[in-house]
Protein backbone atom coordinates (compact mmCIF):
# COMPACT_ATOMS: atom_id res chain seq x y z
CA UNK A 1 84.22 99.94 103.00
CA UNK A 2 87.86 98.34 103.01
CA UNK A 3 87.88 94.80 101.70
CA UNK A 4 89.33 92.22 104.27
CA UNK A 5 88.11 95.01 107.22
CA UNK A 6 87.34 93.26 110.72
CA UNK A 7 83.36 93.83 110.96
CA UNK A 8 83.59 93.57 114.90
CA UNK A 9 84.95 97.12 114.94
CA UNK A 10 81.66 98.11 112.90
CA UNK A 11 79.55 97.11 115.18
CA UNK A 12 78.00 99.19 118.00
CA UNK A 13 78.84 98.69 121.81
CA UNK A 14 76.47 96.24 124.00
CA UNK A 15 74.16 97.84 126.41
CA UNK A 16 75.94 99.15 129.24
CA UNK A 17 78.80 98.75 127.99
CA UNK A 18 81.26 102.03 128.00
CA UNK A 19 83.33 103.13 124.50
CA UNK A 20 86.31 104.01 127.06
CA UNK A 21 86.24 101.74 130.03
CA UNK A 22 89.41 102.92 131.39
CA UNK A 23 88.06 106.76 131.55
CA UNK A 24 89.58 109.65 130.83
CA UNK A 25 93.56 109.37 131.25
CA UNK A 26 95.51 111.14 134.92
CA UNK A 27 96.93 114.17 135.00
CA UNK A 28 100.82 114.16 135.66
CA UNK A 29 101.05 113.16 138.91
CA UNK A 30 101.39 116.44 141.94
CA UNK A 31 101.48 118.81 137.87
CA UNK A 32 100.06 121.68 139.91
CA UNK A 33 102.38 121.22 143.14
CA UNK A 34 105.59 121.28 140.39
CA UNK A 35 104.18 124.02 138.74
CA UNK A 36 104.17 126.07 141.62
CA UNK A 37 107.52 124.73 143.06
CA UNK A 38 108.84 125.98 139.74
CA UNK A 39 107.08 129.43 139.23
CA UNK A 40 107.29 130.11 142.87
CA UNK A 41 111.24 129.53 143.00
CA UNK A 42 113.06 132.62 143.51
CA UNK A 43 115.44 134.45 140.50
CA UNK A 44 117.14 137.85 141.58
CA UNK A 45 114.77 138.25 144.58
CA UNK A 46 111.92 137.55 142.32
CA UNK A 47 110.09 134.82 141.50
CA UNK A 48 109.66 133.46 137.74
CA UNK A 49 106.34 134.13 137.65
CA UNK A 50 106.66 137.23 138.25
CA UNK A 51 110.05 137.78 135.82
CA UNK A 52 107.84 136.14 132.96
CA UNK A 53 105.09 138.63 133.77
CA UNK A 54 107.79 141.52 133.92
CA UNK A 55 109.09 140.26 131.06
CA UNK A 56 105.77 140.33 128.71
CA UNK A 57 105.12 143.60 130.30
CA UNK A 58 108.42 145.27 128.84
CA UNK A 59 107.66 143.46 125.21
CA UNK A 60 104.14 144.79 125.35
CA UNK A 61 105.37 148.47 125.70
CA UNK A 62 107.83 147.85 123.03
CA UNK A 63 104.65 147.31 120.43
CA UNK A 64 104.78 143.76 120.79
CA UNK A 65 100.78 143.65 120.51
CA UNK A 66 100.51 139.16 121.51
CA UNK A 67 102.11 140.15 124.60
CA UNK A 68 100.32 142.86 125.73
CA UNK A 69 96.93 140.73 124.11
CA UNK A 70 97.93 137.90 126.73
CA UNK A 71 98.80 140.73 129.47
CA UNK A 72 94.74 142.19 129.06
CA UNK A 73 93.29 139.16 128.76
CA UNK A 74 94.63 137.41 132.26
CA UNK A 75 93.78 140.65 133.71
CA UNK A 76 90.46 141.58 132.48
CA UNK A 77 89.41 138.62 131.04
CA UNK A 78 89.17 138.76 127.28
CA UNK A 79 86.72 141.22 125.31
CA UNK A 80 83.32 140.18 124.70
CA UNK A 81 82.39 140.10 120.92
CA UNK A 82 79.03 141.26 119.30
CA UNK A 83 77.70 139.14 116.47
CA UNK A 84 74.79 140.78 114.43
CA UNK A 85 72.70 138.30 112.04
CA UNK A 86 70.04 139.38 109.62
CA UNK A 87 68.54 137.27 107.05
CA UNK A 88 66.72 134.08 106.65
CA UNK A 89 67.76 130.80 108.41
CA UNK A 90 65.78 127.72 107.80
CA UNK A 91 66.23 124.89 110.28
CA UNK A 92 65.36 121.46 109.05
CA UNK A 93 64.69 119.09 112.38
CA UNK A 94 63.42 115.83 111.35
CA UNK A 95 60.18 116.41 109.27
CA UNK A 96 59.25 119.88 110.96
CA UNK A 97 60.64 122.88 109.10
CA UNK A 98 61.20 125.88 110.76
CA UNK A 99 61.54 129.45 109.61
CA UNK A 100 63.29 131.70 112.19
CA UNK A 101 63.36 135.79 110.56
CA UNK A 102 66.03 138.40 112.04
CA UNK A 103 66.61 141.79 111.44
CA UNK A 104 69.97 142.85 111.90
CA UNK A 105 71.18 146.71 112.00
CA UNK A 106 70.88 148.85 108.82
């Protein structure tokens, strides 16, 4: 510990009392209803959003592979990942010891 460190700010908060009394911080005030002004406004008979989806869409078939990443993953959601685990894990929870055994593909 610091020398000459304030010990209030080591000590824990009183019963009911909350760490962030304020809460958690706004949002930008009517942030969704400016979004959608702004995507929604129209460019060329189009609007942006759909220019900035046009857009990735022509970098994607160009071999840009983040683009067309971000293009499959808004429209299908992203890929689901497999995890295999073999081996021994030993889980220490306060004094109990547990032994948990896998077998993995081979």
């Amino acid at each position: 510990m610091k020398k000459g460190g304030n010990p209030q700010n080591l000590k824990p908060f009183k019963k009911g009392q909350s760490g962030n009394p304020k809460g958690r911080p706004k949002k930008l005030p009517k942030l969704d209803e400016l979004l959608a002004e702004v995507l929604g406004t129209e460019s060329k008979g189009k609007t942006i959003a759909e220019n900035i989806l046009r857009s990735l869409q022509k970098q994607a078939m160009k071999g840009n592979v983040k683009a067309a990443e971000l293009l499959l993953d808004r429209a299908y959601g992203k890929a689901k990942q497999s995890l295999d685990v073999s081996g021994d894990l030993n889980l220490n929870v306060s004094d109990t010891k547990f032994t948990i055994k896998t077998k993995g593909k081979q």
